[in-house]
C-alpha atoms as a PDB file:
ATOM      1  CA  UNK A   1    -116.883  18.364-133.463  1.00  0.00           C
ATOM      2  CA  UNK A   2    -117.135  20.877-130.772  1.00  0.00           C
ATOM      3  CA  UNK A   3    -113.990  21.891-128.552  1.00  0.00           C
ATOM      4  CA  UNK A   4    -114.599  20.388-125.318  1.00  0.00           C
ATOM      5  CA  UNK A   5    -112.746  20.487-121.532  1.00  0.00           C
ATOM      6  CA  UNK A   6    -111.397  18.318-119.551  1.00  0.00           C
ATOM      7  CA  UNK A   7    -109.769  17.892-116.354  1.00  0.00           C
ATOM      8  CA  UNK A   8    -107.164  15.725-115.728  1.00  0.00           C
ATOM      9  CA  UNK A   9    -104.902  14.587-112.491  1.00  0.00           C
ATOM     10  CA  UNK A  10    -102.476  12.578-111.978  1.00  0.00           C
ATOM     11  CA  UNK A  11    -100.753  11.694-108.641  1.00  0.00           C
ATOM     12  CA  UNK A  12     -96.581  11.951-109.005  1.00  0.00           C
ATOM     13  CA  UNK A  13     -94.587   8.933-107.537  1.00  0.00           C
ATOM     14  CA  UNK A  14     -91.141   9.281-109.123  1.00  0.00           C
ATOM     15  CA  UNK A  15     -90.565  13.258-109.917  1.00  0.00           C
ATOM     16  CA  UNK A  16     -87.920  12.570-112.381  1.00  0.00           C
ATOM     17  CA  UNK A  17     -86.624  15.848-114.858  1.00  0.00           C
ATOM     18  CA  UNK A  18     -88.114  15.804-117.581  1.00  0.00           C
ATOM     19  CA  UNK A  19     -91.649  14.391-116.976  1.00  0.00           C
ATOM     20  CA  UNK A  20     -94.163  16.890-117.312  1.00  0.00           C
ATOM     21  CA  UNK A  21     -92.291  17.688-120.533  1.00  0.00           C
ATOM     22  CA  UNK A  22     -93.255  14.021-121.788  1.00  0.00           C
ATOM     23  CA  UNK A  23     -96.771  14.261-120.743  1.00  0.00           C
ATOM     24  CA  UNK A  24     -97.045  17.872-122.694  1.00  0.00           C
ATOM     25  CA  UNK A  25     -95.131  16.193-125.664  1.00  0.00           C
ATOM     26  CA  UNK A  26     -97.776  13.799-125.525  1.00  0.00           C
ATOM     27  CA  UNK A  27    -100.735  15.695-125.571  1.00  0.00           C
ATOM     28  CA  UNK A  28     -99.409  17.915-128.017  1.00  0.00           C
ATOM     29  CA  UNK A  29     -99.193  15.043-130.512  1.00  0.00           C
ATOM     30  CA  UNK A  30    -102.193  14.310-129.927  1.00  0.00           C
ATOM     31  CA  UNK A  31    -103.592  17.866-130.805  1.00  0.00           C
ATOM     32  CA  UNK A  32    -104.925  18.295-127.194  1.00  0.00           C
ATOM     33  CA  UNK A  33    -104.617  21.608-125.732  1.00  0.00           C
ATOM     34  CA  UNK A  34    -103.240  22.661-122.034  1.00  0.00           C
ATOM     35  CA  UNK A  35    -105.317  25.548-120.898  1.00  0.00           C
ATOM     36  CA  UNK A  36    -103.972  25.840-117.053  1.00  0.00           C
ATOM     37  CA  UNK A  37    -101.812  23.767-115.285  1.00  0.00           C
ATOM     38  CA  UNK A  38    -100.641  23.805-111.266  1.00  0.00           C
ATOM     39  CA  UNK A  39     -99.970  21.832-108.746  1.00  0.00           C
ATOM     40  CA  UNK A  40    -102.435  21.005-106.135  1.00  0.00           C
ATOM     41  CA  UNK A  41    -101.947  19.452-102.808  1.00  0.00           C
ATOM     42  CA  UNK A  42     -98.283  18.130-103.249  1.00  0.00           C
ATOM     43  CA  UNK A  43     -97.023  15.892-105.510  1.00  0.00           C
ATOM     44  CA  UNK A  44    -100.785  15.987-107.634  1.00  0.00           C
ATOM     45  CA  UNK A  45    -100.844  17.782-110.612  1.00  0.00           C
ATOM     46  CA  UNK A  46    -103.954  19.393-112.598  1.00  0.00           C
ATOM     47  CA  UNK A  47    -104.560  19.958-115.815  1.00  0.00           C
ATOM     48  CA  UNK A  48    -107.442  21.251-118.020  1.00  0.00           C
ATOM     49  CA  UNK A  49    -107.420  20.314-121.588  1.00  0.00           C
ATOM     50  CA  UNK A  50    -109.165  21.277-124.558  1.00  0.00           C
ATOM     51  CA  UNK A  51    -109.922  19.167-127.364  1.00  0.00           C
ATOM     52  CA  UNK A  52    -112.229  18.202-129.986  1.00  0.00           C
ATOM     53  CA  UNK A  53    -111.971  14.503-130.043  1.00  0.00           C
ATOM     54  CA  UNK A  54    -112.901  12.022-127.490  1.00  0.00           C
ATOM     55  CA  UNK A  55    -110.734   8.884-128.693  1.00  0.00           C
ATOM     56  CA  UNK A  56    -108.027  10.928-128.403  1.00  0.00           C
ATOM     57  CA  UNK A  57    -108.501  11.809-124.624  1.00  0.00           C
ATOM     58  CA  UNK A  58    -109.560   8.143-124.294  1.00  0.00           C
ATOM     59  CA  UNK A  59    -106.028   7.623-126.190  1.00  0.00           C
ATOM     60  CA  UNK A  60    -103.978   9.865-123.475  1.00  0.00           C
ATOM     61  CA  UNK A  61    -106.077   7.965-120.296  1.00  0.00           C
ATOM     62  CA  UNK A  62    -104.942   4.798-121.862  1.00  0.00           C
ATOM     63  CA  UNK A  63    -101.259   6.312-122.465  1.00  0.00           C
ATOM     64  CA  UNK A  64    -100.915   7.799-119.415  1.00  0.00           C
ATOM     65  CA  UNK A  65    -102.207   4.682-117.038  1.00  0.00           C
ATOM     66  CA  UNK A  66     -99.339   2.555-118.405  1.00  0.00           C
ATOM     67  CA  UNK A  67     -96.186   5.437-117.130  1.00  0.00           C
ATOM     68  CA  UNK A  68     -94.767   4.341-114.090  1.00  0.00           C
ATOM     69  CA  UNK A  69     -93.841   7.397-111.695  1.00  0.00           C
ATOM     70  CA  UNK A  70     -97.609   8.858-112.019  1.00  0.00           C
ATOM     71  CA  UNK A  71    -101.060   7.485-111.064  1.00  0.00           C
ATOM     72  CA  UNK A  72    -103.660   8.931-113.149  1.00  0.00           C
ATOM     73  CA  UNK A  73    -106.265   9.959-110.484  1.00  0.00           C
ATOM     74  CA  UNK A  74    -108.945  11.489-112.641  1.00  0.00           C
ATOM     75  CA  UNK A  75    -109.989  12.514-116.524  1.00  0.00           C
ATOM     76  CA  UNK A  76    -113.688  14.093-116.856  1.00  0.00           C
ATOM     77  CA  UNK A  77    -115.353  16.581-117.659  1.00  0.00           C
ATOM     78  CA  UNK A  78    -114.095  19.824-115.392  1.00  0.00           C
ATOM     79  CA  UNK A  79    -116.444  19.992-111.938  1.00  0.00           C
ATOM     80  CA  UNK A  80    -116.652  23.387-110.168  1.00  0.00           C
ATOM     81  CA  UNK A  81    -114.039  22.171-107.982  1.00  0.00           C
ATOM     82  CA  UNK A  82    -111.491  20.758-110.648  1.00  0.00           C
ATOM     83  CA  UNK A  83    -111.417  24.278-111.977  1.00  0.00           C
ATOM     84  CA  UNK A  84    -110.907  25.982-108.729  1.00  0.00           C
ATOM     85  CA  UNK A  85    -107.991  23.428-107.902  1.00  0.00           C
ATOM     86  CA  UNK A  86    -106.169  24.372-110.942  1.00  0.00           C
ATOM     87  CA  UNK A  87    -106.754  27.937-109.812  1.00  0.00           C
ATOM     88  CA  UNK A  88    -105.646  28.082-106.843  1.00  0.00           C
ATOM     89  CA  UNK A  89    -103.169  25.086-106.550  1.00  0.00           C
ATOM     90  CA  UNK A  90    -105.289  23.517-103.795  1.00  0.00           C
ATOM     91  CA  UNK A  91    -108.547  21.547-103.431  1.00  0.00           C
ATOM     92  CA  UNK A  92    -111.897  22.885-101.327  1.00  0.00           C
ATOM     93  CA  UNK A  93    -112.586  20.303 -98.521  1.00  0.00           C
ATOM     94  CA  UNK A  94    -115.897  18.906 -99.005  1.00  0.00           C
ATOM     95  CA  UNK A  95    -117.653  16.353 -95.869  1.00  0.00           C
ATOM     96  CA  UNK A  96    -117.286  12.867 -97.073  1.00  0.00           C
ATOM     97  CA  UNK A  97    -120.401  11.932 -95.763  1.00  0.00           C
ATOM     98  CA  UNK A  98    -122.439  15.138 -96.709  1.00  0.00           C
ATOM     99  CA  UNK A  99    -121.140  16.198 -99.985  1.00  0.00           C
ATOM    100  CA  UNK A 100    -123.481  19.336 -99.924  1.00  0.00           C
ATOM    101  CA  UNK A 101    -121.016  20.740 -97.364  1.00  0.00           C
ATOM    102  CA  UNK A 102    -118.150  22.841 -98.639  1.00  0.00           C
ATOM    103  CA  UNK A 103    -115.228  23.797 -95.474  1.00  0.00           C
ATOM    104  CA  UNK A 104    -113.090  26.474 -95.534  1.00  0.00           C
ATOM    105  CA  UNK A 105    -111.012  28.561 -93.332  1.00  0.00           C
ATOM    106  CA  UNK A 106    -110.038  32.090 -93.118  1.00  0.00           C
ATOM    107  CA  UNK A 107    -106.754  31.902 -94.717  1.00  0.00           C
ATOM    108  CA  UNK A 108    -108.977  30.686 -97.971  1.00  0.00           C
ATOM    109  CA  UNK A 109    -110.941  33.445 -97.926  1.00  0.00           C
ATOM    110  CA  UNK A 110    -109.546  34.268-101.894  1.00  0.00           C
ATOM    111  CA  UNK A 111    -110.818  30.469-102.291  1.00  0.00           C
ATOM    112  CA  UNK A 112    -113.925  30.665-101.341  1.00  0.00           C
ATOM    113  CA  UNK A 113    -114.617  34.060-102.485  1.00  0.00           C
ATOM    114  CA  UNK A 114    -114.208  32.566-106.158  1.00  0.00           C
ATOM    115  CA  UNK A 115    -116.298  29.382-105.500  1.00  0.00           C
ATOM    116  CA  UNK A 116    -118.978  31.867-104.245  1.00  0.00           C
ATOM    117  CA  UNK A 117    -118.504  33.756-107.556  1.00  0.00           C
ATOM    118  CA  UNK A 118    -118.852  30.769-109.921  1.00  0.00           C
ATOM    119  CA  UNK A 119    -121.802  29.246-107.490  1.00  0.00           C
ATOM    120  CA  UNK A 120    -123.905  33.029-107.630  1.00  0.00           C
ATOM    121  CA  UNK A 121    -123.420  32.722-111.320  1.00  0.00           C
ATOM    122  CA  UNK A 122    -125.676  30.115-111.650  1.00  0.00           C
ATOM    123  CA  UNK A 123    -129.576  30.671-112.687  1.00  0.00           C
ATOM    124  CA  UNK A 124    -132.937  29.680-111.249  1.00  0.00           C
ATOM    125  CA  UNK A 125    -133.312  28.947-107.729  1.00  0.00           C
ATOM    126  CA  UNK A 126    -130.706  28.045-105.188  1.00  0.00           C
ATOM    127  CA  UNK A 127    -130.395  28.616-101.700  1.00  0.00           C
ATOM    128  CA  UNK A 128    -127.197  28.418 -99.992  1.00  0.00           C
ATOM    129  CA  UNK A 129    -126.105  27.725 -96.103  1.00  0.00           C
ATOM    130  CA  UNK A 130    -123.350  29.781 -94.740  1.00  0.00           C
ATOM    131  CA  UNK A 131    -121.889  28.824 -91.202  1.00  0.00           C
ATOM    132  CA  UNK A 132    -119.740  30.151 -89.099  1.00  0.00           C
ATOM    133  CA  UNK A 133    -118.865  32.017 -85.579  1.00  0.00           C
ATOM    134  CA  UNK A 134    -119.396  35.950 -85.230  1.00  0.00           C
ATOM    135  CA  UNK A 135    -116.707  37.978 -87.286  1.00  0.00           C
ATOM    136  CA  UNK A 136    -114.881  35.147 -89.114  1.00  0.00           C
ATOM    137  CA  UNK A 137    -115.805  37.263 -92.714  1.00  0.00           C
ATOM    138  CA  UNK A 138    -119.585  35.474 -93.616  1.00  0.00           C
ATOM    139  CA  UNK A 139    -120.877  38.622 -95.250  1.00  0.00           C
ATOM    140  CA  UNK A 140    -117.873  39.728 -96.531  1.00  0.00           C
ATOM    141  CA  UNK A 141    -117.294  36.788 -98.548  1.00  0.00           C
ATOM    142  CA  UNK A 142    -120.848  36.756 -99.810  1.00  0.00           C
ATOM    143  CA  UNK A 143    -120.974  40.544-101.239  1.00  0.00           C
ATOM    144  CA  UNK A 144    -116.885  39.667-102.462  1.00  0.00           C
ATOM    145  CA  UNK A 145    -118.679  36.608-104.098  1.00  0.00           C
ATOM    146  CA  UNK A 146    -121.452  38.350-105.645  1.00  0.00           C
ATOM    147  CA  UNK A 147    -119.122  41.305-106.898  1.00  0.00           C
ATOM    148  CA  UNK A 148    -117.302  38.322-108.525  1.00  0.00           C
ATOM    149  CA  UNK A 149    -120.616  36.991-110.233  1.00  0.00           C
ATOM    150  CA  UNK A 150    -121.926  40.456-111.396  1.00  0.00           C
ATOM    151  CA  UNK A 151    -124.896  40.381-109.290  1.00  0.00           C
ATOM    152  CA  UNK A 152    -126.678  42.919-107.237  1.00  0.00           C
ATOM    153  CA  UNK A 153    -126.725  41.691-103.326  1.00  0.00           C
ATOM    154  CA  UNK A 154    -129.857  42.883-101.626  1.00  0.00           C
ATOM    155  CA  UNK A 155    -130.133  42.247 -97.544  1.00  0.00           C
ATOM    156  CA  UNK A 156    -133.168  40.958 -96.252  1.00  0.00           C
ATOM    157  CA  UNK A 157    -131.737  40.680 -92.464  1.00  0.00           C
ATOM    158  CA  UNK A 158    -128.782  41.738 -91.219  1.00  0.00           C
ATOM    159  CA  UNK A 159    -126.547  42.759 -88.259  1.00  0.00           C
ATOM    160  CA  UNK A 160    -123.228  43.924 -90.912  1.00  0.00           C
ATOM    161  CA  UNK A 161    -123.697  47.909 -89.974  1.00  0.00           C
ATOM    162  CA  UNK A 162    -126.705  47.636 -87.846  1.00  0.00           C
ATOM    163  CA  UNK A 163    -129.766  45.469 -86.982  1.00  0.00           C
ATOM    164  CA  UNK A 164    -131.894  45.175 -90.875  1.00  0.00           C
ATOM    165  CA  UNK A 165    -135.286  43.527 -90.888  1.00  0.00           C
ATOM    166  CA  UNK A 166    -136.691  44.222 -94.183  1.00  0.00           C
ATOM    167  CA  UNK A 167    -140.565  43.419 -94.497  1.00  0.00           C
ATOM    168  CA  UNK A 168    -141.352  44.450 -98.186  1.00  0.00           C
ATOM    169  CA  UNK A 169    -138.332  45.099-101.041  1.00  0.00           C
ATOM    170  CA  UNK A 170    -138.975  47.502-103.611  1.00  0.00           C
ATOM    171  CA  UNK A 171    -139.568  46.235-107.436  1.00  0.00           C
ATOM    172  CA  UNK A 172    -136.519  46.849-108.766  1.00  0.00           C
ATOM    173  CA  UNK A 173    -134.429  44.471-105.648  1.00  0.00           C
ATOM    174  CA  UNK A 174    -137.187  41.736-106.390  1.00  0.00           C
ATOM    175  CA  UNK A 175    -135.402  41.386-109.558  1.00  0.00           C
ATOM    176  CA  UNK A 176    -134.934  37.623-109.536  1.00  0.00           C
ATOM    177  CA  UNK A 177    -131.087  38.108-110.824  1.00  0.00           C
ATOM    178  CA  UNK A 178    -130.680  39.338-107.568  1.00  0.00           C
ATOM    179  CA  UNK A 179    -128.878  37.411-104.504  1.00  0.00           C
ATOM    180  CA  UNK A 180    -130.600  37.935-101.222  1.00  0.00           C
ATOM    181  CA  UNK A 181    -128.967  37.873 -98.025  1.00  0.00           C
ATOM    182  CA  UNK A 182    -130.928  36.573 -94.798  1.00  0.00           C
ATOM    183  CA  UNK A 183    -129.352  36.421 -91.176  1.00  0.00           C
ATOM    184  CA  UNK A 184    -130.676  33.153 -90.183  1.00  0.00           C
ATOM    185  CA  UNK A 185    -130.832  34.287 -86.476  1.00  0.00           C
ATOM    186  CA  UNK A 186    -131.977  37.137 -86.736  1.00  0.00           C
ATOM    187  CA  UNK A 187    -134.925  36.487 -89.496  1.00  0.00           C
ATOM    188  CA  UNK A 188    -136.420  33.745 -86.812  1.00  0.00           C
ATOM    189  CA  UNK A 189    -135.633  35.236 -83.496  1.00  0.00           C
ATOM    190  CA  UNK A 190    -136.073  38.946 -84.240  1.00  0.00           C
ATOM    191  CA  UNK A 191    -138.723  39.023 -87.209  1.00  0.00           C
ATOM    192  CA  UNK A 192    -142.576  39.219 -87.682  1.00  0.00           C
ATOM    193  CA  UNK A 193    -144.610  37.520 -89.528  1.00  0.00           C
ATOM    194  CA  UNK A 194    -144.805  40.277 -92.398  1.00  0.00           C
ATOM    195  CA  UNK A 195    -140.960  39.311 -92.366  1.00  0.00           C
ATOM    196  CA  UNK A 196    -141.086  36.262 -92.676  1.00  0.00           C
ATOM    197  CA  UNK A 197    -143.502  35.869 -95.461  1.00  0.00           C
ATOM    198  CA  UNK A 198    -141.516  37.952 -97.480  1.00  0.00           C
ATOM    199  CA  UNK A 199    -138.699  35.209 -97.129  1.00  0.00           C
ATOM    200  CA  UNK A 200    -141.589  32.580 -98.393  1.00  0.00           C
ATOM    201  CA  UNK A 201    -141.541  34.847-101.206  1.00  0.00           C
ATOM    202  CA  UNK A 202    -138.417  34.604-101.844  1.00  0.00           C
ATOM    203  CA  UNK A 203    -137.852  31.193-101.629  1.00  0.00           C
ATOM    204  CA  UNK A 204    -140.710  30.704-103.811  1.00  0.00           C
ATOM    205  CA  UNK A 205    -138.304  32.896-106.658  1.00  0.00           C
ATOM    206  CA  UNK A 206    -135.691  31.595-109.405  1.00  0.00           C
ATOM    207  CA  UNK A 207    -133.129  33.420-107.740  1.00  0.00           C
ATOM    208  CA  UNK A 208    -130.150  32.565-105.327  1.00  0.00           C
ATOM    209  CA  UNK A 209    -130.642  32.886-101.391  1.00  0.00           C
ATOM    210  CA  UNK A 210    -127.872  32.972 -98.792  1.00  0.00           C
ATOM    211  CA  UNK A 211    -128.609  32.218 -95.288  1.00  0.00           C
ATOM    212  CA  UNK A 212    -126.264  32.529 -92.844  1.00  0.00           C
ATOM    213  CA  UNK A 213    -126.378  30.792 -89.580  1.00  0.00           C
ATOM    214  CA  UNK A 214    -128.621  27.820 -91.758  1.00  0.00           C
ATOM    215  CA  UNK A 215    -129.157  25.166 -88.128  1.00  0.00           C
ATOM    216  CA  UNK A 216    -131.055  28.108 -86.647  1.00  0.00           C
ATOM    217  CA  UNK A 217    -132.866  29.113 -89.771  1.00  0.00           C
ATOM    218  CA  UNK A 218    -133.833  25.237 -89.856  1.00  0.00           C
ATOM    219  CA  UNK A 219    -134.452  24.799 -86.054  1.00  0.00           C
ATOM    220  CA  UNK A 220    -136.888  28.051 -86.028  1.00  0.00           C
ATOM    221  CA  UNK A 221    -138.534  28.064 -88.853  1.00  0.00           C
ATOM    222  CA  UNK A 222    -140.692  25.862 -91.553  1.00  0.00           C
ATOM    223  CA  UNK A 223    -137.860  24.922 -93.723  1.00  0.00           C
ATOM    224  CA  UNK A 224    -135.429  22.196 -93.269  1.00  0.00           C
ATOM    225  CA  UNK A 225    -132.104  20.771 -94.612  1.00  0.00           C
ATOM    226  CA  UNK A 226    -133.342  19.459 -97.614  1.00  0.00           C
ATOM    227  CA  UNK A 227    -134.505  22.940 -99.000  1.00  0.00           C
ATOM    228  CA  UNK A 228    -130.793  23.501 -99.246  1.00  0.00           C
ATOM    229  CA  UNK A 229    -128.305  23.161-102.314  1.00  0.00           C
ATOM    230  CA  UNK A 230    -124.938  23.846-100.934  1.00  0.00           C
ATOM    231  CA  UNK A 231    -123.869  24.536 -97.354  1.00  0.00           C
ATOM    232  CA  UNK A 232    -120.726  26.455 -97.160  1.00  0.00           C
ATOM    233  CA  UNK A 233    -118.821  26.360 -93.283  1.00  0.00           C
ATOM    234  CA  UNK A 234    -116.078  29.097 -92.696  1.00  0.00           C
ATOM    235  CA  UNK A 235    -113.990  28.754 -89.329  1.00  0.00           C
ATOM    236  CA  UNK A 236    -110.838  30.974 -88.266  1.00  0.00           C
ATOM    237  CA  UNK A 237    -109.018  27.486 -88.406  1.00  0.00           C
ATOM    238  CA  UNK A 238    -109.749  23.768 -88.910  1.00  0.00           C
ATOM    239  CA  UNK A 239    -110.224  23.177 -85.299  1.00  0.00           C
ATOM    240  CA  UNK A 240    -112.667  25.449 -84.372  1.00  0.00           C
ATOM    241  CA  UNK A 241    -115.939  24.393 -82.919  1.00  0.00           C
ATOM    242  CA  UNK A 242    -119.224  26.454 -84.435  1.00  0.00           C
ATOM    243  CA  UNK A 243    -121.601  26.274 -81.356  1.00  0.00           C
ATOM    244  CA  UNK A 244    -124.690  28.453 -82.312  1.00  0.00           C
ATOM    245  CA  UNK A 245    -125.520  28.242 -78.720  1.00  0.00           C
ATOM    246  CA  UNK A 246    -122.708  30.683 -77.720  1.00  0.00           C
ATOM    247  CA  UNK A 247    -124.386  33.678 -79.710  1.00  0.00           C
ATOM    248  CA  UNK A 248    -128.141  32.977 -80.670  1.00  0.00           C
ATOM    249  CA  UNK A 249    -129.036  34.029 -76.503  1.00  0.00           C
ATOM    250  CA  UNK A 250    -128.729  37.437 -77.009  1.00  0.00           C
ATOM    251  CA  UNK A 251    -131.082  37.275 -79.853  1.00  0.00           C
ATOM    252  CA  UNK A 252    -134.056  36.104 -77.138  1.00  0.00           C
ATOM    253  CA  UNK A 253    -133.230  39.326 -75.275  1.00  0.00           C
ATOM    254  CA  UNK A 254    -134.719  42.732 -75.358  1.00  0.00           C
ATOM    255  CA  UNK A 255    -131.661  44.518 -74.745  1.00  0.00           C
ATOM    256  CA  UNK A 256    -130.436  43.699 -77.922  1.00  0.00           C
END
């Protein structure tokens, strides 16, 4: 049978010496592999496993219920975010009501760089949201992501170095592999229509599309929420508000 992963946590209620030895002991009896192991969030521990045998991981979530001083809090098949836990030691807030939303705040910035890099690995088509206030690192983390996933970033709008509306892309960045970058403001509020059908395009591709500033992509043009796969929000800290209002006005404006 085929090696297979596995992600297990368990929560700690009695740290007594000695006990992550015991669970090790046990796995290793039972021919089960530790790949990475960390803590994340506290007293939770994660581990990824490797083995070849089902019953035996069925064996260990049986085993493992029955110890006192731990609660066995999950055993499946690694998720995206299982494997960045055990990464990083911590776990990416996700909305509890809107589990398409991924939160993070400046001081993750190595977090969600990563996630970015295993997301932009993905094939086909994906589009992905990316909130946040002026200057809190949007573009940064998405060209740090895509460095991460190998992949060629090409800017369809942009404000990073100076003001880009793009209204054709030459063959070679139409190379679905590609990620493509759209200002969400600035694509509805500072675009033609030659523009913007090259963003119907694009959304028409199997390839991966971040738009930043998503709510004012949605509010101005065609598209709407459900067109979305993920939608990543990145704040300078937890508390901070992300009012579009406060910087889509100069976009209406000449002057600009």
């Amino acid at each position: 049978m085929e090696s297979k992963q596995w992600y297990l946590e368990y929560k700690i209620h009695k740290n007594r010496p000695g006990l992550l030895g015991d669970i090790a002991s046990t796995l290793g009896m039972l021919e089960v592999n530790i790949l990475t192991i960390n803590g994340v969030e506290g007293e939770t521990r994660g581990l990824l496993l490797e083995s070849d045998d089902d019953d035996k991981i069925a064996l260990i979530d049986r085993t493992l219920r029955k110890v006192d001083s731990i609660t066995v809090t999950a055993l499946r098949s690694p998720r995206l975010v299982d494997l960045l836990a055990v990464r990083h030691g911590r776990y990416i807030v996700r909305d509890s009501d809107d589990h398409k939303t991924f939160r993070f705040t400046r001081d993750e910035l190595g977090l969600l760089v990563d996630f970015l890099g295993e997301v932009l690995k993905r094939d086909g088509h994906q589009v992905i949201g990316l909130r946040g206030m002026p200057r809190v690192g949007k573009t940064e983390s998405i060209i740090a992501g895509s460095v991460c996933a190998m992949k060629r970033w090409t800017f369809v709008s942009s404000t990073l170095l100076r003001q880009t509306v793009r209204s054709q892309l030459s063959e070679d960045e139409m190379n679905p592999n590609n990620v493509f970058i759209i200002d969400g403001i600035v694509s509805t509020l500072r675009s033609n229509e030659k523009h913007f059908q090259l963003i119907r395009d694009l959304m028409k591709m199997p390839s991966t599309i971040v738009i930043e500033h998503p709510d004012v992509f949605i509010k101005e043009s065609e598209y709407n929420y459900d067109d979305f796969d993920i939608i990543i929000e990145l704040r300078n800290n937890p508390d901070e508000q992300i009012v579009n209002d406060t910087f889509t006005t100069n976009y209406y404006s000449d002057e600009l």
